[in-house]
Protein backbone atom coordinates (compact mmCIF):
# COMPACT_ATOMS: atom_id res chain seq x y z
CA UNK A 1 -16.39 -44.15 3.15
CA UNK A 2 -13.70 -46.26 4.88
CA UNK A 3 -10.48 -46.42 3.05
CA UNK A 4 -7.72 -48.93 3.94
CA UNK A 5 -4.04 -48.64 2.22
CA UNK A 6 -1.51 -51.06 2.26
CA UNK A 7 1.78 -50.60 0.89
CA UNK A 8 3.39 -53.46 -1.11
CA UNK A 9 7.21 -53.22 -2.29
CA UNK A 10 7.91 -55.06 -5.51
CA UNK A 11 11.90 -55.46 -6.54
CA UNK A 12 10.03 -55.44 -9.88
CA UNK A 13 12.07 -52.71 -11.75
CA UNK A 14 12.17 -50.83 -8.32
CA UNK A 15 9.07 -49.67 -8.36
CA UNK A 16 6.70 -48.88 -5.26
CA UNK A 17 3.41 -50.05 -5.62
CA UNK A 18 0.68 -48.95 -3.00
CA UNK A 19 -2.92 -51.06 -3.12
CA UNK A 20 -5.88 -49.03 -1.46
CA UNK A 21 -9.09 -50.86 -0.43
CA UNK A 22 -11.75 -48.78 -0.54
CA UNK A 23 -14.97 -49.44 0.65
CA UNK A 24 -18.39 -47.77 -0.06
CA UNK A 25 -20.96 -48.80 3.02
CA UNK A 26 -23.94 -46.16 2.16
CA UNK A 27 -24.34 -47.37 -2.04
CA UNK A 28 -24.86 -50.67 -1.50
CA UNK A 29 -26.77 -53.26 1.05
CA UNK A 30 -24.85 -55.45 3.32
CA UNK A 31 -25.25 -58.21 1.04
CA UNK A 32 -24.39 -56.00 -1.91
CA UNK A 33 -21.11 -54.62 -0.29
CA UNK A 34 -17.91 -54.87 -1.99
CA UNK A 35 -14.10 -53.53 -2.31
CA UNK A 36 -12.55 -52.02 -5.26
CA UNK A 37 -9.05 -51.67 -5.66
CA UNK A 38 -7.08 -48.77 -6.59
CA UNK A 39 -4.21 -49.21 -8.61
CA UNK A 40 -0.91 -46.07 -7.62
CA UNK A 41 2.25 -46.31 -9.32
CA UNK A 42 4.78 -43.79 -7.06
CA UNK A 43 7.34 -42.08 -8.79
CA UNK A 44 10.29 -43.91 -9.35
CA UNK A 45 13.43 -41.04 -10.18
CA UNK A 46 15.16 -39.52 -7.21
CA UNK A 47 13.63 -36.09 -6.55
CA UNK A 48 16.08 -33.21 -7.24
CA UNK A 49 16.95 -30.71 -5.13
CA UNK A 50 15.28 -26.93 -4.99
CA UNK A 51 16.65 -23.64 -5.48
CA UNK A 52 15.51 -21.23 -3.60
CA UNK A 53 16.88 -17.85 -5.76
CA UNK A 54 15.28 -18.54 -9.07
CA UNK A 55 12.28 -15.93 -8.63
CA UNK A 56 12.69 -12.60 -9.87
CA UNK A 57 10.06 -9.39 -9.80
CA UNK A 58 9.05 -7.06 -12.74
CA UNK A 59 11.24 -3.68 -13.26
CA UNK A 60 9.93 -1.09 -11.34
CA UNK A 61 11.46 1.69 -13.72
CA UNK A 62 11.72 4.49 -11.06
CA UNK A 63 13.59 7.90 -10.08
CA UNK A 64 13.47 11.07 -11.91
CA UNK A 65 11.61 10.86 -15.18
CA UNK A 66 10.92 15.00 -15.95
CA UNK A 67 13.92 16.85 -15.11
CA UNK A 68 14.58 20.72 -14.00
CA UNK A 69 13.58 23.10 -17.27
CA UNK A 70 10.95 20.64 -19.05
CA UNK A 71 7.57 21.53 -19.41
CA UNK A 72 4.45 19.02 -17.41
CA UNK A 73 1.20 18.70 -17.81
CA UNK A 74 -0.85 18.58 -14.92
CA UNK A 75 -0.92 14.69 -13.67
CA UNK A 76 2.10 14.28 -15.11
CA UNK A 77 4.59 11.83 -13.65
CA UNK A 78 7.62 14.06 -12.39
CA UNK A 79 9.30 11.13 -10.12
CA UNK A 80 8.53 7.58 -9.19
CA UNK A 81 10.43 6.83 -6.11
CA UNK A 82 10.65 4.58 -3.31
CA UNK A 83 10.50 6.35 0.13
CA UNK A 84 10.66 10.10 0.48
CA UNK A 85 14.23 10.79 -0.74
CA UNK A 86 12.03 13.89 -2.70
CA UNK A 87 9.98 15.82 -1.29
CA UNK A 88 6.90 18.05 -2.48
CA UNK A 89 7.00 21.81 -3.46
CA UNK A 90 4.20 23.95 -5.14
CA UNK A 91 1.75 22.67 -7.45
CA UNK A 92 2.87 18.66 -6.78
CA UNK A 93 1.61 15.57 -4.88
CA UNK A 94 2.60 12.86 -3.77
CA UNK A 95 1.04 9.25 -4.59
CA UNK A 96 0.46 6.24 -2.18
CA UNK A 97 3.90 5.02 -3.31
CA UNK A 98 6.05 8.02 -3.21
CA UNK A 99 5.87 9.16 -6.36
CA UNK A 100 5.24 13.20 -6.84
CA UNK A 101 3.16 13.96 -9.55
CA UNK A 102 2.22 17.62 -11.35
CA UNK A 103 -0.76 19.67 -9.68
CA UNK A 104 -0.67 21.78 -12.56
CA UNK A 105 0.92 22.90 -15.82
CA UNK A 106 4.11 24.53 -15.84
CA UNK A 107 7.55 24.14 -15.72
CA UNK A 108 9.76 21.97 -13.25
CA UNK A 109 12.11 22.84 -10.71
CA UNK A 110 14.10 21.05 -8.38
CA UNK A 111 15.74 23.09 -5.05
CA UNK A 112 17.39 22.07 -1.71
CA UNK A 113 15.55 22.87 1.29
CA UNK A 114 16.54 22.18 5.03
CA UNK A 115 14.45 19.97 6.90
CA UNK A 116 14.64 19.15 10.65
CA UNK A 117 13.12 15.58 11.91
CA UNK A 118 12.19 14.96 15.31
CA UNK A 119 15.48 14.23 17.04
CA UNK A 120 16.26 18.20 16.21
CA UNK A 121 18.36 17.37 13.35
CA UNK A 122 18.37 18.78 9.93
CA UNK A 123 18.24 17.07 6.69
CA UNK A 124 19.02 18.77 3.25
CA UNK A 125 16.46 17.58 1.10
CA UNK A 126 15.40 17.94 -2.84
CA UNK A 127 12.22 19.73 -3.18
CA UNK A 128 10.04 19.33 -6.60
CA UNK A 129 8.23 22.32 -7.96
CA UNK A 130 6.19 23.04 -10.71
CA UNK A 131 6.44 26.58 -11.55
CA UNK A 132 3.65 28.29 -13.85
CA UNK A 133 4.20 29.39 -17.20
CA UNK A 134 2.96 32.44 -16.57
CA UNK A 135 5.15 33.07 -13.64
CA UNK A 136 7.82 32.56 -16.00
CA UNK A 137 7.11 34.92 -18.75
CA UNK A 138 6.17 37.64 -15.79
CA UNK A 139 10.12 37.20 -13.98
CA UNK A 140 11.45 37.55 -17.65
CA UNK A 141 9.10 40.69 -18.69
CA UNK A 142 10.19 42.37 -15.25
CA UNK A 143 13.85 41.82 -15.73
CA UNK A 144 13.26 42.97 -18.96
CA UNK A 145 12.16 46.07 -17.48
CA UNK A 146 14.96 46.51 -15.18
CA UNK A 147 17.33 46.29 -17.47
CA UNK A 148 17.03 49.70 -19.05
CA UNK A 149 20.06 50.65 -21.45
CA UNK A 150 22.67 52.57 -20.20
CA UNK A 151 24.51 55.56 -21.98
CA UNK A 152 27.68 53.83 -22.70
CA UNK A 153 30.74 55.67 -20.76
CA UNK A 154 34.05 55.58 -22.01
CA UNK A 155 36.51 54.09 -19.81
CA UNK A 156 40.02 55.49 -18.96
CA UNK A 157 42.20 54.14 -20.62
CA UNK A 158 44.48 52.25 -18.90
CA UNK A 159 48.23 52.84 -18.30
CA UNK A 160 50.45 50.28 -20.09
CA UNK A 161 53.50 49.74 -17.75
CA UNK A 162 56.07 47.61 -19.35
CA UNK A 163 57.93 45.12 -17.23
CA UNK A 164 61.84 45.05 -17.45
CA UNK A 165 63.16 41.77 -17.50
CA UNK A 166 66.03 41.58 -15.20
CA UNK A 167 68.94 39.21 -16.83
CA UNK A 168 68.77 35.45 -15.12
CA UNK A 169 71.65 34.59 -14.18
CA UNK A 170 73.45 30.95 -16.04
CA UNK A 171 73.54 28.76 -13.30
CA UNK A 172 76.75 26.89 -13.56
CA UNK A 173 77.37 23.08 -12.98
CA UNK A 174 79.38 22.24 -9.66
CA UNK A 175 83.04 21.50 -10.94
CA UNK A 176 84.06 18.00 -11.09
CA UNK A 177 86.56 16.82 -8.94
CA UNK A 178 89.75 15.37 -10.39
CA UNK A 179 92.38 13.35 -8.61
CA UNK A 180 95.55 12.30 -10.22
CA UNK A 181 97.49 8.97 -10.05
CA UNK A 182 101.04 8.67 -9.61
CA UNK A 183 102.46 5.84 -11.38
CA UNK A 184 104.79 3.85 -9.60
CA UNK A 185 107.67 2.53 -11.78
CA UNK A 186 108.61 -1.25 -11.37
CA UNK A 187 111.93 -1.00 -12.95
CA UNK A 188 114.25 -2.33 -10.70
CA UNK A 189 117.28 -0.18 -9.75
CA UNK A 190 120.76 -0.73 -9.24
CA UNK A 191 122.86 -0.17 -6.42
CA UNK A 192 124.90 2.57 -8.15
CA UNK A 193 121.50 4.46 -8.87
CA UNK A 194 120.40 4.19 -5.67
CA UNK A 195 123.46 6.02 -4.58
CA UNK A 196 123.44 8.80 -6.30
């Protein structure tokens, strides 16, 4: 197929108009040959510019969603998170994207733990545990058991001092300082009072 496109520019309401002559050798015979033309009306309104910051991406919804106390079933979701900021105890796992999952039923626990990382140093971390029920309900049957009563003992009785109060002592203002004015008379004098 040959294709030949020439572009004409009409002032006709500013509009571009491009012709293409196309030409279709292998259909026809040479005497049999002939052109169509293609009719392509270009867009005629100023293109507008792009924003770049108009995407946005789904929620993830992560961190902690079982906390310390609550009871999980094993598979259970205990923390979606991105990166290692937890880290896995007993009965967990952790998932291709970091999040730690229950092994097995029980209980959860969170605990700090030091880590050290290759440069030597150490890290304290959060570590996720799921404890078993029935390591529960043992800890609480054996402190149970520990916790024998106790004749009850009287206690001395304790001596009651009394505390004098010493008198406080009225603190007094500082006294004010007065200073006194002598009037000076304007009268005017005589001579004869002057002399005497």
């Amino acid at each position: 197929m040959y294709r030949k496109e020439q572009d004409i520019f009409v002032r006709k309401n500013e509009k571009t108009i491009t012709f293409s002559w196309i030409f279709f050798p292998n259909l026809y015979t040479s005497s049999q040959a002939s052109f169509y033309l293609v009719w392509k009306v270009m867009a005629h309104k100023k293109a507008a510019g792009s924003v770049k910051n108009l995407k946005d991406s789904q929620p993830k919804y992560r961190w902690v969603k079982v906390f310390g106390g609550q009871p999980v079933v094993a598979g259970n979701i205990i923390i979606r998170q991105k990166g290692s900021k937890y880290e896995c105890g007993k009965n967990t796992y952790e998932a291709a994207d970091f999040s730690i999952l229950a092994k097995a039923d029980g209980v959860v626990a969170f605990k700090k733990k030091n880590f050290k990382k290759f440069n030597g140093r150490t890290y304290l971390k959060t570590v996720v545990e799921v404890v078993p029920a029935e390591d529960i309900k043992s800890k609480k049957e054996a402190a149970k058991k520990v916790e024998k009563p106790v004749a009850e003992k009287k206690a001395p009785a304790k001596k009651t001092t009394k505390k004098v109060e010493k008198p406080v002592a009225e603190k007094k203002a500082p006294a004010k300082k007065t200073t006194t004015v002598k009037k000076v008379s304007t009268k005017k004098v005589s001579k004869e009072e002057k002399s005497e």
